[in-house]
N, C-alpha and C. Protein backbone atom coordinates (compact mmCIF):
# COMPACT_ATOMS: atom_id res chain seq x y z
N UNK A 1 14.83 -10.97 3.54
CA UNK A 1 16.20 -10.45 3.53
C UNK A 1 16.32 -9.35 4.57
N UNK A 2 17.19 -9.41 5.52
CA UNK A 2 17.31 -8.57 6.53
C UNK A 2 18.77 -8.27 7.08
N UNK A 3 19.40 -6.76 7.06
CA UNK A 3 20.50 -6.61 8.01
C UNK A 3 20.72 -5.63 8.93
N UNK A 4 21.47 -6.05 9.95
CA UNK A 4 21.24 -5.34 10.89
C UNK A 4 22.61 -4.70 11.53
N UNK A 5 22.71 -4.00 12.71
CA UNK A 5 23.98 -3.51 13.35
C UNK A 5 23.31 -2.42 14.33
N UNK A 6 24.78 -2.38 15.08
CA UNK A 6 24.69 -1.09 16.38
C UNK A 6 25.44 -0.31 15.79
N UNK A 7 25.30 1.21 15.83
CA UNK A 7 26.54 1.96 15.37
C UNK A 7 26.92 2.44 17.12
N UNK A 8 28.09 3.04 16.58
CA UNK A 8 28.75 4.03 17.91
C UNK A 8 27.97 4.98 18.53
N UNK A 9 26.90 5.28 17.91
CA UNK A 9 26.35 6.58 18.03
C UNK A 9 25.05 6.24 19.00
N UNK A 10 25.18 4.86 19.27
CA UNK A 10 23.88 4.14 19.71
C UNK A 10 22.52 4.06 19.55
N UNK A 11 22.70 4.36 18.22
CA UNK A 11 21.14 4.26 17.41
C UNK A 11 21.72 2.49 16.41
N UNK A 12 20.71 1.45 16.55
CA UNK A 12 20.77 0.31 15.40
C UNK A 12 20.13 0.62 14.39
N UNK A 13 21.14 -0.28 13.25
CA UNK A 13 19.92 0.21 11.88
C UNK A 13 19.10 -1.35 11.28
N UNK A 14 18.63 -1.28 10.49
CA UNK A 14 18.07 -2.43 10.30
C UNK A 14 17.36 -2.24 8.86
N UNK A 15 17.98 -2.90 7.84
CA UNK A 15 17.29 -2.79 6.18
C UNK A 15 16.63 -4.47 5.97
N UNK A 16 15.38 -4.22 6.04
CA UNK A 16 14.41 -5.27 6.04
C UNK A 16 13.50 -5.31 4.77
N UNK A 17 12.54 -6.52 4.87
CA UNK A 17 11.72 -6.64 3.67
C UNK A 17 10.30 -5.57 4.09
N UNK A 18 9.79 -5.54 3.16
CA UNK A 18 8.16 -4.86 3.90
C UNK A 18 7.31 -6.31 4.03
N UNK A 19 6.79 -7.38 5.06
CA UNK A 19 5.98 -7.90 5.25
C UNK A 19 4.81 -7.86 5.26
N UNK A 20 4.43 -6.84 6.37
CA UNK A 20 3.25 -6.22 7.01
C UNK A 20 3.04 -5.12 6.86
N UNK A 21 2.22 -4.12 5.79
CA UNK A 21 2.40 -3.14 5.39
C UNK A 21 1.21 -2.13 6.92
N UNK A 22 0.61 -3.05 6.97
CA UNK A 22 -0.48 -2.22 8.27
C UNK A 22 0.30 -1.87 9.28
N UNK A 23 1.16 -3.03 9.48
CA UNK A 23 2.00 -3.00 11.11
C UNK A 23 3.01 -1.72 10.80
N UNK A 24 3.56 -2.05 9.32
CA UNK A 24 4.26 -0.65 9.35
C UNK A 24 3.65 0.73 9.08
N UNK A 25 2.43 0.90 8.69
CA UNK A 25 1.83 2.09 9.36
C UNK A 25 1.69 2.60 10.36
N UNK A 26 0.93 1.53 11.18
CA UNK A 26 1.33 1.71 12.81
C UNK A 26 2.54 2.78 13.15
N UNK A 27 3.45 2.05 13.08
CA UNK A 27 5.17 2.42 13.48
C UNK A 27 5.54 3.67 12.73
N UNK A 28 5.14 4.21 11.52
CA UNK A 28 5.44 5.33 10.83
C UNK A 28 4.74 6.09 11.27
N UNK A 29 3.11 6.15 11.61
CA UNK A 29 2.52 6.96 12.28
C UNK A 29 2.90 7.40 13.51
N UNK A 30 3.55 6.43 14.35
CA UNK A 30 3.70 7.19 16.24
C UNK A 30 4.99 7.97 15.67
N UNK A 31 6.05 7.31 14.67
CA UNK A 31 7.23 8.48 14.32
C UNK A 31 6.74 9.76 13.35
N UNK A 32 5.57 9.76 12.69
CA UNK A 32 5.56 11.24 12.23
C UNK A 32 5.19 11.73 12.77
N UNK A 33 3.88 11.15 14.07
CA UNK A 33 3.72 12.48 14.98
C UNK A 33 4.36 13.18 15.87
N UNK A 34 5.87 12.56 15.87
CA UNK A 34 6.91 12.92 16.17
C UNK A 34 7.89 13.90 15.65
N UNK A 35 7.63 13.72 14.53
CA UNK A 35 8.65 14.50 13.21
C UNK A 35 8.06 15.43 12.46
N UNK A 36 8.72 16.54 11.57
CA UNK A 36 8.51 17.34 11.41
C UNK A 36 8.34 17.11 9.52
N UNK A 37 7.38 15.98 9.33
CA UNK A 37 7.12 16.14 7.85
C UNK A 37 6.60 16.51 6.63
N UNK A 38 6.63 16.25 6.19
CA UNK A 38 5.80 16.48 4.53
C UNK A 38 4.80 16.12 4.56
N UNK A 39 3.74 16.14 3.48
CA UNK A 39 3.16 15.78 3.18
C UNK A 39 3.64 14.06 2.54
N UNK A 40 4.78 14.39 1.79
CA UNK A 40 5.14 13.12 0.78
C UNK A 40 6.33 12.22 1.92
N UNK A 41 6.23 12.32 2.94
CA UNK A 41 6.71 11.98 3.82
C UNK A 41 6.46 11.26 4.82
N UNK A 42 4.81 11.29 4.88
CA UNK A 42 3.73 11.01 5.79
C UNK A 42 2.88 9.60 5.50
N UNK A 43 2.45 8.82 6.45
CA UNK A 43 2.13 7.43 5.51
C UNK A 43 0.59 7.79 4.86
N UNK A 44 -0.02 9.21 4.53
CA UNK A 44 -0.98 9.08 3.65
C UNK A 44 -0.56 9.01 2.36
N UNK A 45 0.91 9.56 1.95
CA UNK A 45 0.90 9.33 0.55
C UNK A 45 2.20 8.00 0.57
N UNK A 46 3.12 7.39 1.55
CA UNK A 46 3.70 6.60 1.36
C UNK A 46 2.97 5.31 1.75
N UNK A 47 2.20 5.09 2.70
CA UNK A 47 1.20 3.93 2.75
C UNK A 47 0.59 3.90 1.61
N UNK A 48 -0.23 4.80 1.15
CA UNK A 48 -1.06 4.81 -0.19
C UNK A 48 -0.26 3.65 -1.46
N UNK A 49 0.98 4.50 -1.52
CA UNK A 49 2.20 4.37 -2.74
C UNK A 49 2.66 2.68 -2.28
N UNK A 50 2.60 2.38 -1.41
CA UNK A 50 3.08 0.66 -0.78
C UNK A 50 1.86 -0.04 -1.34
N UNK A 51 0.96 0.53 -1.25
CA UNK A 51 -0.30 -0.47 -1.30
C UNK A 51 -0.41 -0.84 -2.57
N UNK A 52 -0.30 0.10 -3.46
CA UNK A 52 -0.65 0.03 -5.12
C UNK A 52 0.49 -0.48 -5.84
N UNK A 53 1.12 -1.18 -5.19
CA UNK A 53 2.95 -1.30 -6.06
C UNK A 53 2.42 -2.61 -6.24
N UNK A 54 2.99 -3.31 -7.36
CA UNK A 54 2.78 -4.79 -7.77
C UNK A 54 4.01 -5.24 -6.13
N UNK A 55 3.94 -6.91 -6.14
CA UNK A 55 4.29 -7.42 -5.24
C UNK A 55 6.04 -7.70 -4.97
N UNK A 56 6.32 -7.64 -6.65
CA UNK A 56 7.39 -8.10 -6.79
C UNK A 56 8.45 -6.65 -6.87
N UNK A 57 7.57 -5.66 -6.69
CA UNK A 57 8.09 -4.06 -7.00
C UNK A 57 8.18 -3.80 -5.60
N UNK A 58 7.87 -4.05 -4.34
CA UNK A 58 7.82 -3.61 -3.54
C UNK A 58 9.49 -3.37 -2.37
N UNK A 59 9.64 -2.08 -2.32
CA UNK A 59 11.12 -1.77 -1.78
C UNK A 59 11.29 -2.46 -0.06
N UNK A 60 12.50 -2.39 0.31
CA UNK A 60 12.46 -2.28 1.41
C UNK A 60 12.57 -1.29 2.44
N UNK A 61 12.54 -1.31 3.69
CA UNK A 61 12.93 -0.74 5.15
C UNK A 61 14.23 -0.54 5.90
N UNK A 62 14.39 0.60 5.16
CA UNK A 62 15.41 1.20 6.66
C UNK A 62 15.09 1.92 7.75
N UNK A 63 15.32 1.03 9.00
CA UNK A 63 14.81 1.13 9.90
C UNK A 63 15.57 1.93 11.60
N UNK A 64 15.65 2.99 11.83
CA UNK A 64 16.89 3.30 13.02
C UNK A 64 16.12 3.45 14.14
N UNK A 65 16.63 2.70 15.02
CA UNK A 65 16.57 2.80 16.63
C UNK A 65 17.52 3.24 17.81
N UNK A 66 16.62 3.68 18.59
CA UNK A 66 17.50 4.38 19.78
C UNK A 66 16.73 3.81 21.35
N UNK A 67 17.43 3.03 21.81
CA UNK A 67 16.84 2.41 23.12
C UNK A 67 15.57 1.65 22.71
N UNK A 68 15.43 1.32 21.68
CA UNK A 68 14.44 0.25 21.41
C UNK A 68 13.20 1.23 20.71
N UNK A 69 13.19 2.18 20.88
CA UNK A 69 12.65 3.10 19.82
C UNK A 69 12.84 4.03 18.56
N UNK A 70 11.67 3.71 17.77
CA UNK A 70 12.45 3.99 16.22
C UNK A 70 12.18 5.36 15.84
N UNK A 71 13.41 5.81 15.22
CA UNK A 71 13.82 7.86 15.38
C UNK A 71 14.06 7.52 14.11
N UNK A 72 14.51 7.07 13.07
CA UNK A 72 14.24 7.21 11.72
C UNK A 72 13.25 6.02 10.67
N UNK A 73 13.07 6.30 9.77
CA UNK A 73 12.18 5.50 8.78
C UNK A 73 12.55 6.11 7.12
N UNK A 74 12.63 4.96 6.03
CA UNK A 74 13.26 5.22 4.75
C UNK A 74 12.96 4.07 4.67
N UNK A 75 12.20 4.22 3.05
CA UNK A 75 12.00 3.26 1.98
C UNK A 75 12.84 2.99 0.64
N UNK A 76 13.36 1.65 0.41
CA UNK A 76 14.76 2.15 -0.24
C UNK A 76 13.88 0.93 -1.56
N UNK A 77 14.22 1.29 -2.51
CA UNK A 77 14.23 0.36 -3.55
C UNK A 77 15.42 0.32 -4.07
N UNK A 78 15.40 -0.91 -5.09
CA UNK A 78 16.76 -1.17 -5.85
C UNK A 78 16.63 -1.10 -7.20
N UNK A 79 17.31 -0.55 -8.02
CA UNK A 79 17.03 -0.37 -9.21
C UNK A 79 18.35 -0.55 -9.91
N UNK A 80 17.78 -0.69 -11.52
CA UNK A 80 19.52 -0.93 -12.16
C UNK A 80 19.45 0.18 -13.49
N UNK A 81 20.20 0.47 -13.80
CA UNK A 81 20.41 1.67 -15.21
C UNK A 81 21.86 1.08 -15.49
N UNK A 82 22.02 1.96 -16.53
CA UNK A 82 23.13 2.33 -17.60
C UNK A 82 23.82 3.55 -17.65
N UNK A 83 25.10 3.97 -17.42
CA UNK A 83 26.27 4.85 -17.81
C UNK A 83 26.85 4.71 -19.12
N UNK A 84 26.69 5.89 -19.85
CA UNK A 84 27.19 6.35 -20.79
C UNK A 84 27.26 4.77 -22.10
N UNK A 85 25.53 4.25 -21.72
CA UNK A 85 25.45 2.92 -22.99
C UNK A 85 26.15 1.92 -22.55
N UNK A 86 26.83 1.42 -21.63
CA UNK A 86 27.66 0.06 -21.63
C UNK A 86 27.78 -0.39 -20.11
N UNK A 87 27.62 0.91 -19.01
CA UNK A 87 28.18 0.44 -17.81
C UNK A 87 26.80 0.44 -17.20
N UNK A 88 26.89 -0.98 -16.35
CA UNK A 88 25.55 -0.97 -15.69
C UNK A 88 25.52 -0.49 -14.26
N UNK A 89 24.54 0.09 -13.49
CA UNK A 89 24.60 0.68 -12.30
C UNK A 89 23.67 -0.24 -11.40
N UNK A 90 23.72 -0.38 -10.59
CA UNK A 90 22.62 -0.70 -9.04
C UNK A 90 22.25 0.56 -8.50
N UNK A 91 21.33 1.07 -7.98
CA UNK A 91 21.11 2.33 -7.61
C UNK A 91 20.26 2.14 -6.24
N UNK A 92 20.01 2.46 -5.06
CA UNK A 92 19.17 2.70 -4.03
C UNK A 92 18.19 4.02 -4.24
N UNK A 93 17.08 3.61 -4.52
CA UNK A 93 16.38 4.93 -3.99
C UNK A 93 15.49 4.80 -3.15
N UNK A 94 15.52 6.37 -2.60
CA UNK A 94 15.02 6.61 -1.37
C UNK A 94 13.54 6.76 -1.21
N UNK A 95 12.23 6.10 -0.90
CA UNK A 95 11.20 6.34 -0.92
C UNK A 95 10.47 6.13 -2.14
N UNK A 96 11.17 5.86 -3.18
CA UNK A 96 11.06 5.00 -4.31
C UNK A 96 11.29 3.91 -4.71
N UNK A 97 10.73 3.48 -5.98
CA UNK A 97 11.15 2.60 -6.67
C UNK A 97 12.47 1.65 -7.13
N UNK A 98 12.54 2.52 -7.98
CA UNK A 98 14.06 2.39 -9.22
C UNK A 98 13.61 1.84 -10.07
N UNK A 99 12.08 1.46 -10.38
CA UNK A 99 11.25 1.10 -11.56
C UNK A 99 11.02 2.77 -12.19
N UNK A 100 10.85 2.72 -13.44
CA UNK A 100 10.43 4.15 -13.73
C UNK A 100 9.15 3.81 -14.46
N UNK A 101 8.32 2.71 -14.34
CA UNK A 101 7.11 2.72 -14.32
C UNK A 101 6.12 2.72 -13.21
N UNK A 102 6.80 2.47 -12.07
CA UNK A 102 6.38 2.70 -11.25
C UNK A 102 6.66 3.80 -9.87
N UNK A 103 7.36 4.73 -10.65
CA UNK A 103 7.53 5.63 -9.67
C UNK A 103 7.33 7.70 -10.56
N UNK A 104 6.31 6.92 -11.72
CA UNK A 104 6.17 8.14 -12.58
C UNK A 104 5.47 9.17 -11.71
N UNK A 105 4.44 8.66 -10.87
CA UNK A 105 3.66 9.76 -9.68
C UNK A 105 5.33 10.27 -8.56
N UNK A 106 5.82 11.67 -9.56
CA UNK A 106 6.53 12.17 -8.40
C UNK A 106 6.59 12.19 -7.02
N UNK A 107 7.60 12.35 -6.30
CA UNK A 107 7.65 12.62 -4.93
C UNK A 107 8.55 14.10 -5.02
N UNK A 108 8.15 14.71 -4.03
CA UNK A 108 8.72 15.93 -3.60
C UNK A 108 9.05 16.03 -2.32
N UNK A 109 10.10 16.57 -1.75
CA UNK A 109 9.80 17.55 -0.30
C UNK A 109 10.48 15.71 0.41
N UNK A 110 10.74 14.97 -0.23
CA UNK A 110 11.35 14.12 -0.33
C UNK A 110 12.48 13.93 1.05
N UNK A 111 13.08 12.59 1.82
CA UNK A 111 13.92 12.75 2.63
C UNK A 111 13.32 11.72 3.61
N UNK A 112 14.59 11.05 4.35
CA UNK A 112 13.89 10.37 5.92
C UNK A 112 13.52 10.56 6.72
N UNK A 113 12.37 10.25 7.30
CA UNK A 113 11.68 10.55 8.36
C UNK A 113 12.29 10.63 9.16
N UNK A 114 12.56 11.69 10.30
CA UNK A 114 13.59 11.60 11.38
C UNK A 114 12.60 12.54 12.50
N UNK A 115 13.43 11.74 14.09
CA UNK A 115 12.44 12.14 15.13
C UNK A 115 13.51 12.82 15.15
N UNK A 116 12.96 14.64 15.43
CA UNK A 116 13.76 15.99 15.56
C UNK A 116 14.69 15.72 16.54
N UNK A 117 14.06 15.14 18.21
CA UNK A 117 15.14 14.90 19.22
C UNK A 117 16.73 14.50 18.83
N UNK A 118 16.76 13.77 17.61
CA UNK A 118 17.69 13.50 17.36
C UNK A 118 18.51 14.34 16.20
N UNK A 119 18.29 14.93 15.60
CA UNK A 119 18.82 16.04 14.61
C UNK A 119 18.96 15.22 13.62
N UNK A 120 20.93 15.96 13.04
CA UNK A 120 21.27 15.16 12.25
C UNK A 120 21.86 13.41 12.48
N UNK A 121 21.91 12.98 13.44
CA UNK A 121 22.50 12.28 14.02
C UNK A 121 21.98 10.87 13.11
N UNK A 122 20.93 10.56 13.12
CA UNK A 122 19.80 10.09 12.10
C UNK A 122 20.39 9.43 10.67
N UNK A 123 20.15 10.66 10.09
CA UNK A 123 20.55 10.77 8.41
C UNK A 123 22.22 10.24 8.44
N UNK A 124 22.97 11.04 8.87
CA UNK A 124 23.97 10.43 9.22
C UNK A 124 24.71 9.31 9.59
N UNK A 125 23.84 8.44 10.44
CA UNK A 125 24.26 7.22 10.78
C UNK A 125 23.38 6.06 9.87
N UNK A 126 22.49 6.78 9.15
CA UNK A 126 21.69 6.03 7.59
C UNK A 126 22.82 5.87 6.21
N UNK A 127 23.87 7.15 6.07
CA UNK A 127 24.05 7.02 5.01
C UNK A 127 25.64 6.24 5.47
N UNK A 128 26.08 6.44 7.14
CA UNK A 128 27.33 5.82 7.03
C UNK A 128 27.06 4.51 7.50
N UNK A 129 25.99 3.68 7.74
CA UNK A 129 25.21 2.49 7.77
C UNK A 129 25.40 1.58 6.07
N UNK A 130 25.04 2.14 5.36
CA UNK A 130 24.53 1.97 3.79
C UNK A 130 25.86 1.62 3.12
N UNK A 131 26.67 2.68 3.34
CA UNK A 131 28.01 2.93 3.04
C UNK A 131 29.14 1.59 3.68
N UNK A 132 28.70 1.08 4.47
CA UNK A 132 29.70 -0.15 5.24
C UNK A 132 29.10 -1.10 5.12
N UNK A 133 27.74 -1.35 5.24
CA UNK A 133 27.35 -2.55 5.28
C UNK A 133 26.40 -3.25 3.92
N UNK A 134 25.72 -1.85 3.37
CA UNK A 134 24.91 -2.53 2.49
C UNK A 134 25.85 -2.37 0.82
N UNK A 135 26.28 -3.56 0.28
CA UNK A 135 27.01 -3.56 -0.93
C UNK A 135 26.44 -3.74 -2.42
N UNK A 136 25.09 -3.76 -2.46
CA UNK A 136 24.28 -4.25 -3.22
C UNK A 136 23.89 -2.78 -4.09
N UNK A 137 24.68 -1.36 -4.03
CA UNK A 137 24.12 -0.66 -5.07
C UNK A 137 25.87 0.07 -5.18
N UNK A 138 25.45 1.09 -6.40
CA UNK A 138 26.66 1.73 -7.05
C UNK A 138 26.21 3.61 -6.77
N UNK A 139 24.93 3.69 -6.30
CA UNK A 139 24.67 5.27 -7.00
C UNK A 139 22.98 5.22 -5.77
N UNK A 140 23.44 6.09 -4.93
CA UNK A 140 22.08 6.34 -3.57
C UNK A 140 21.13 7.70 -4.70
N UNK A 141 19.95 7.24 -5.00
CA UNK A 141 18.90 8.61 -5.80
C UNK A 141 18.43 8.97 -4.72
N UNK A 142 18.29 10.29 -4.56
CA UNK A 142 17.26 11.08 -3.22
C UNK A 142 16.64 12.19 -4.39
N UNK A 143 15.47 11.55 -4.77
CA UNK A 143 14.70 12.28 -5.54
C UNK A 143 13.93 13.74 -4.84
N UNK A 144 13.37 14.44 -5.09
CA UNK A 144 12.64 15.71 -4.94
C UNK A 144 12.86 16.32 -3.51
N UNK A 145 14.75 16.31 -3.24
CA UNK A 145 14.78 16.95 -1.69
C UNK A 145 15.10 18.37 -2.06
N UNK A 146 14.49 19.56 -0.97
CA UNK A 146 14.63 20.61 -1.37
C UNK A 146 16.26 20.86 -1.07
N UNK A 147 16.62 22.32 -1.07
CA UNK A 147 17.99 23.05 -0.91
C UNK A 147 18.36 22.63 0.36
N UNK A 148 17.71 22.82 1.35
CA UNK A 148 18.36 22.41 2.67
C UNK A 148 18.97 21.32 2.68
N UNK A 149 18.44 20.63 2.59
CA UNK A 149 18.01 18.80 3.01
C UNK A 149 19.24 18.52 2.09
N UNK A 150 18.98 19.04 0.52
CA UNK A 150 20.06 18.36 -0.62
C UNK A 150 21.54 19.03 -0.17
N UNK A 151 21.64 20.35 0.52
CA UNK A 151 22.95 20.70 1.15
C UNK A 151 23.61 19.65 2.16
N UNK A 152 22.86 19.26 3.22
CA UNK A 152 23.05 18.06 4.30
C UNK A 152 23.55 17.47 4.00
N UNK A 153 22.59 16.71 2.49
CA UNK A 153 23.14 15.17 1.99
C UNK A 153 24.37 15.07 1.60
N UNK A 154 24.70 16.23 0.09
CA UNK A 154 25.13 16.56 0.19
C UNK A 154 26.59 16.36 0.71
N UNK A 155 26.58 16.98 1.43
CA UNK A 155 28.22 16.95 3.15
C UNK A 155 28.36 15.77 3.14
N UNK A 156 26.87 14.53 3.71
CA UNK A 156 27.17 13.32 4.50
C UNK A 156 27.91 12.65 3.27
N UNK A 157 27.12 12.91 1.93
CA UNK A 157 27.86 12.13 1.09
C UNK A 157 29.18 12.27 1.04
N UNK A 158 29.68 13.42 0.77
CA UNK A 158 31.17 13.38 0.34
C UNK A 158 32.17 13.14 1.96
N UNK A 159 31.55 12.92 2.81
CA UNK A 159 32.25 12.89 4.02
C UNK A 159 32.43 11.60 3.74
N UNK A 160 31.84 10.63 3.20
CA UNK A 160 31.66 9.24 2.87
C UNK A 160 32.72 8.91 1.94
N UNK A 161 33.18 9.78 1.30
CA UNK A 161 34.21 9.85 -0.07
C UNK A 161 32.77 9.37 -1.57
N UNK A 162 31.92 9.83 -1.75
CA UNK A 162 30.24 10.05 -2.10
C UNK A 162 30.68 10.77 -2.80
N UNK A 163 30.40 11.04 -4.34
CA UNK A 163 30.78 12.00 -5.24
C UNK A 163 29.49 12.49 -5.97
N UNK A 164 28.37 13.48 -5.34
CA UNK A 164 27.03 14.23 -5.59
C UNK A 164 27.36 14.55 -6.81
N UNK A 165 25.85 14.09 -7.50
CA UNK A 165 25.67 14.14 -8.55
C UNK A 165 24.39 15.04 -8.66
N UNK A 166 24.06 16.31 -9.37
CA UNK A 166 22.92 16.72 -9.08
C UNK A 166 21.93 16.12 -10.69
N UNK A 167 20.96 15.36 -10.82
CA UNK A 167 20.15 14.66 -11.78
C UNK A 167 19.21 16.10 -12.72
N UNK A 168 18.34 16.77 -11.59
CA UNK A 168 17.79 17.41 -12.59
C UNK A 168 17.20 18.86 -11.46
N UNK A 169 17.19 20.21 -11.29
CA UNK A 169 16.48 21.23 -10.63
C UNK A 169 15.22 21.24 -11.55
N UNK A 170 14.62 21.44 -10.41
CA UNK A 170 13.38 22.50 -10.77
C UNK A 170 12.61 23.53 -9.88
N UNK A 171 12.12 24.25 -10.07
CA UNK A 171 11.40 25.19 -9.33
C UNK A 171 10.55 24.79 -8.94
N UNK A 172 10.23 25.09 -7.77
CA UNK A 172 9.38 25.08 -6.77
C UNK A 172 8.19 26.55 -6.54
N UNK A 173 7.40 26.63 -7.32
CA UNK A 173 6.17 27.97 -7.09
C UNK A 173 5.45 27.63 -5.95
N UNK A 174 4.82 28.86 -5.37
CA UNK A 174 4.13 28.62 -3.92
C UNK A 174 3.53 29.81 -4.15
N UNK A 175 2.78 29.81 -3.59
CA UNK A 175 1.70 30.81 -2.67
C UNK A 175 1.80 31.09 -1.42
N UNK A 176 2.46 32.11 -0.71
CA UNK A 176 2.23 32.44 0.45
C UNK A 176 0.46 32.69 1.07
N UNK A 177 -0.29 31.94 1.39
CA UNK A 177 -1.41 32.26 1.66
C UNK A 177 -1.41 33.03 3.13
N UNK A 178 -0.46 32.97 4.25
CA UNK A 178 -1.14 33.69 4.99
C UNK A 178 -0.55 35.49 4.84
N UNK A 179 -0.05 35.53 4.03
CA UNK A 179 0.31 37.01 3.38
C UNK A 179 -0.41 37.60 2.66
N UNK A 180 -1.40 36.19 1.69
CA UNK A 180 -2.03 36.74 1.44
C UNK A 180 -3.54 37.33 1.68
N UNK A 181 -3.47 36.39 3.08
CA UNK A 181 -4.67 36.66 3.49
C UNK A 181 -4.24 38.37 4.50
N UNK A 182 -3.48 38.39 4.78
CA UNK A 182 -3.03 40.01 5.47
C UNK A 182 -3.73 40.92 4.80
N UNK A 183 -3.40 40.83 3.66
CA UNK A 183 -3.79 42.16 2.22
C UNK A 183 -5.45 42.35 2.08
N UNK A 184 -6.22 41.09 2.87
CA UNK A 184 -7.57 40.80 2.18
C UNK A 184 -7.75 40.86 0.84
N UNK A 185 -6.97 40.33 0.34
CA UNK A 185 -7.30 39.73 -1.31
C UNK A 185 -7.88 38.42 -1.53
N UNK A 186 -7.98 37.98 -2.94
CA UNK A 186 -8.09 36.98 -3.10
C UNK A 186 -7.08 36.61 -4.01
N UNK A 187 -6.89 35.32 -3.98
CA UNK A 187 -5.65 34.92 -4.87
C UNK A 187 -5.81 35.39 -6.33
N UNK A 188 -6.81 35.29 -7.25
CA UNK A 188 -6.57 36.28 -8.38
C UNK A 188 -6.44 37.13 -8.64
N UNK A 189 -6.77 38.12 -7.55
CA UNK A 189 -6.40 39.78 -7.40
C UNK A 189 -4.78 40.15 -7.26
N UNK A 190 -4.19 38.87 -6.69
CA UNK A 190 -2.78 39.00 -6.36
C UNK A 190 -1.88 38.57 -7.75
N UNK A 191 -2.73 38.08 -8.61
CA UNK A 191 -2.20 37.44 -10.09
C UNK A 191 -1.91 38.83 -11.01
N UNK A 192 -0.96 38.52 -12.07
CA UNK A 192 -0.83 39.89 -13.04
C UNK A 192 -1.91 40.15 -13.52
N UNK A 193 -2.16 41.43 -14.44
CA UNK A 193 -3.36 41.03 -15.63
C UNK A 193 -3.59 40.30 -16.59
N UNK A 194 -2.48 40.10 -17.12
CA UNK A 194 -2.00 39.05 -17.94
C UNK A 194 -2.48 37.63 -17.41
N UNK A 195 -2.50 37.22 -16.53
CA UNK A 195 -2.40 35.97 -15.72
C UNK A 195 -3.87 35.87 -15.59
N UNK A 196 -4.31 36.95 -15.17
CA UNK A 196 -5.81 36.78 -14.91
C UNK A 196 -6.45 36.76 -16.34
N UNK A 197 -6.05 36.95 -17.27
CA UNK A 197 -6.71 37.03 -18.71
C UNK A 197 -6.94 35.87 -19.25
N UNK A 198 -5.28 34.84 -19.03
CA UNK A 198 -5.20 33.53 -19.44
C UNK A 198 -6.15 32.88 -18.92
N UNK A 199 -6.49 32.85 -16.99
CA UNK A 199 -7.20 32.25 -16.39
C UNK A 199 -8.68 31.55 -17.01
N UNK A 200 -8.79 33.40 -17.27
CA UNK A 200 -10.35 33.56 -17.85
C UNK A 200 -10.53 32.98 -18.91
N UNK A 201 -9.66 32.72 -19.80
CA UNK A 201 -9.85 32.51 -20.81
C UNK A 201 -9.59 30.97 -21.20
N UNK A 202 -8.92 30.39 -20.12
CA UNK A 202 -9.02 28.62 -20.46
C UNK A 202 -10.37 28.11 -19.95
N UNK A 203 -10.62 29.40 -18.98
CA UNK A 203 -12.40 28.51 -18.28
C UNK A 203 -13.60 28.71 -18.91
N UNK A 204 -13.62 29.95 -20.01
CA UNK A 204 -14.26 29.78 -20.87
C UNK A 204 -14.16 28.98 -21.85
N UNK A 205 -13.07 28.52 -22.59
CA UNK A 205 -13.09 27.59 -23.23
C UNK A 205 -13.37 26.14 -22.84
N UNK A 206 -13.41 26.08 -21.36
CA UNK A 206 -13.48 24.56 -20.27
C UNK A 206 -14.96 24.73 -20.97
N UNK A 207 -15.39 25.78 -20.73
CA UNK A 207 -16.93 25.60 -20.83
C UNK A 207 -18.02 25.64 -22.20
N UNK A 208 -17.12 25.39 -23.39
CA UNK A 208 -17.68 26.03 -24.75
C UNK A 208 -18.12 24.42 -24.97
């Protein structure tokens, strides 16, 4: 199953099957060393995640080109749910599933691969691509994108007449490590006392 088009913007898009999962490593690799990604973005954990999917679970390829070279990459699955017990949905998600047995290993930091040269231009001509040509869902999921990214979408959506739905927040904790390496600490020195008490005290019990 494959469709295709030129937009105005002179990038083509192209939503395909996954065939050749090697060949499309290849092609994701010369575009992330291009792009500015994630970890969960990168084909060590989305090659990984292709490989282990049963056969019949496996999503497809959205694919954007510019002069015969490809500036975006997105893995879309199709999935179906329920509204409020009676109404059924089609859903696209992005880099997922739409199985929820098979997409229980979260994704975070989440979003399409896009070659920077091109900005937003990319995402944009993905979601007004989707929006005209592909008719096969009711509800686009963009699971674990941070604030930025979900502001973007966001816009493109409702520029679309797209009515954002936000599913679920959560926090995001981090460690600044090279701040904390400034201080010459170590990361438990930078923890409360409290924090360091708990620490101690689940690893003694790791060890009873």
């Amino acid at each position: 199953m494959e469709a295709s088009a030129e937009s105005g913007a002179g990038l083509s898009v192209r939503l395909r099957s996954i065939d050749d999962i090697a060949a499309l490593g290849r092609t994701w690799r010369e575009l992330e060393g291009r792009a500015a990604a994630s970890f969960f973005q990168s084909w060590g954990w989305i090659g990984c995640w292709l490989r282990v999917l049963p056969a019949g679970a496996l999503p497809r390829l959205l694919e954007l080109r510019a002069g015969g070279r490809v500036v975006g990459l997105g893995v879309l699955g199709l999935g179906e749910g329920v509204r409020h017990g009676v109404v059924r949905t089609r859903g696209l998600f992005l880099n997922e599933t739409g199985d929820p047995d098979c997409d229980r290993l979260t994704i975070e930091y989440n979003g399409l691969l896009v070659d920077p040269a091109f900005g937003d231009r990319v995402e944009a001509q993905a979601f007004d691509w989707l929006a005209a040509n592909e008719a096969n869902w009711d509800e686009l999921y963009l699971s674990g994108i941070g604030p930025a990214r979900a502001a973007r979408y966001r816009a493109l959506g409702e520029g679309l007449g797209l009515r954002p739905w936000v599913r679920d927040r959560k926090r995001c904790d981090f460690v600044d490590l090279a701040a904390l390496r400034e201080t010459g600490r170590d990361h438990a020195a930078a923890l409360s006392r409290n924090t360091r008490y708990q620490i101690r005290r689940e690893i003694g019990r790791a060890h009873v």
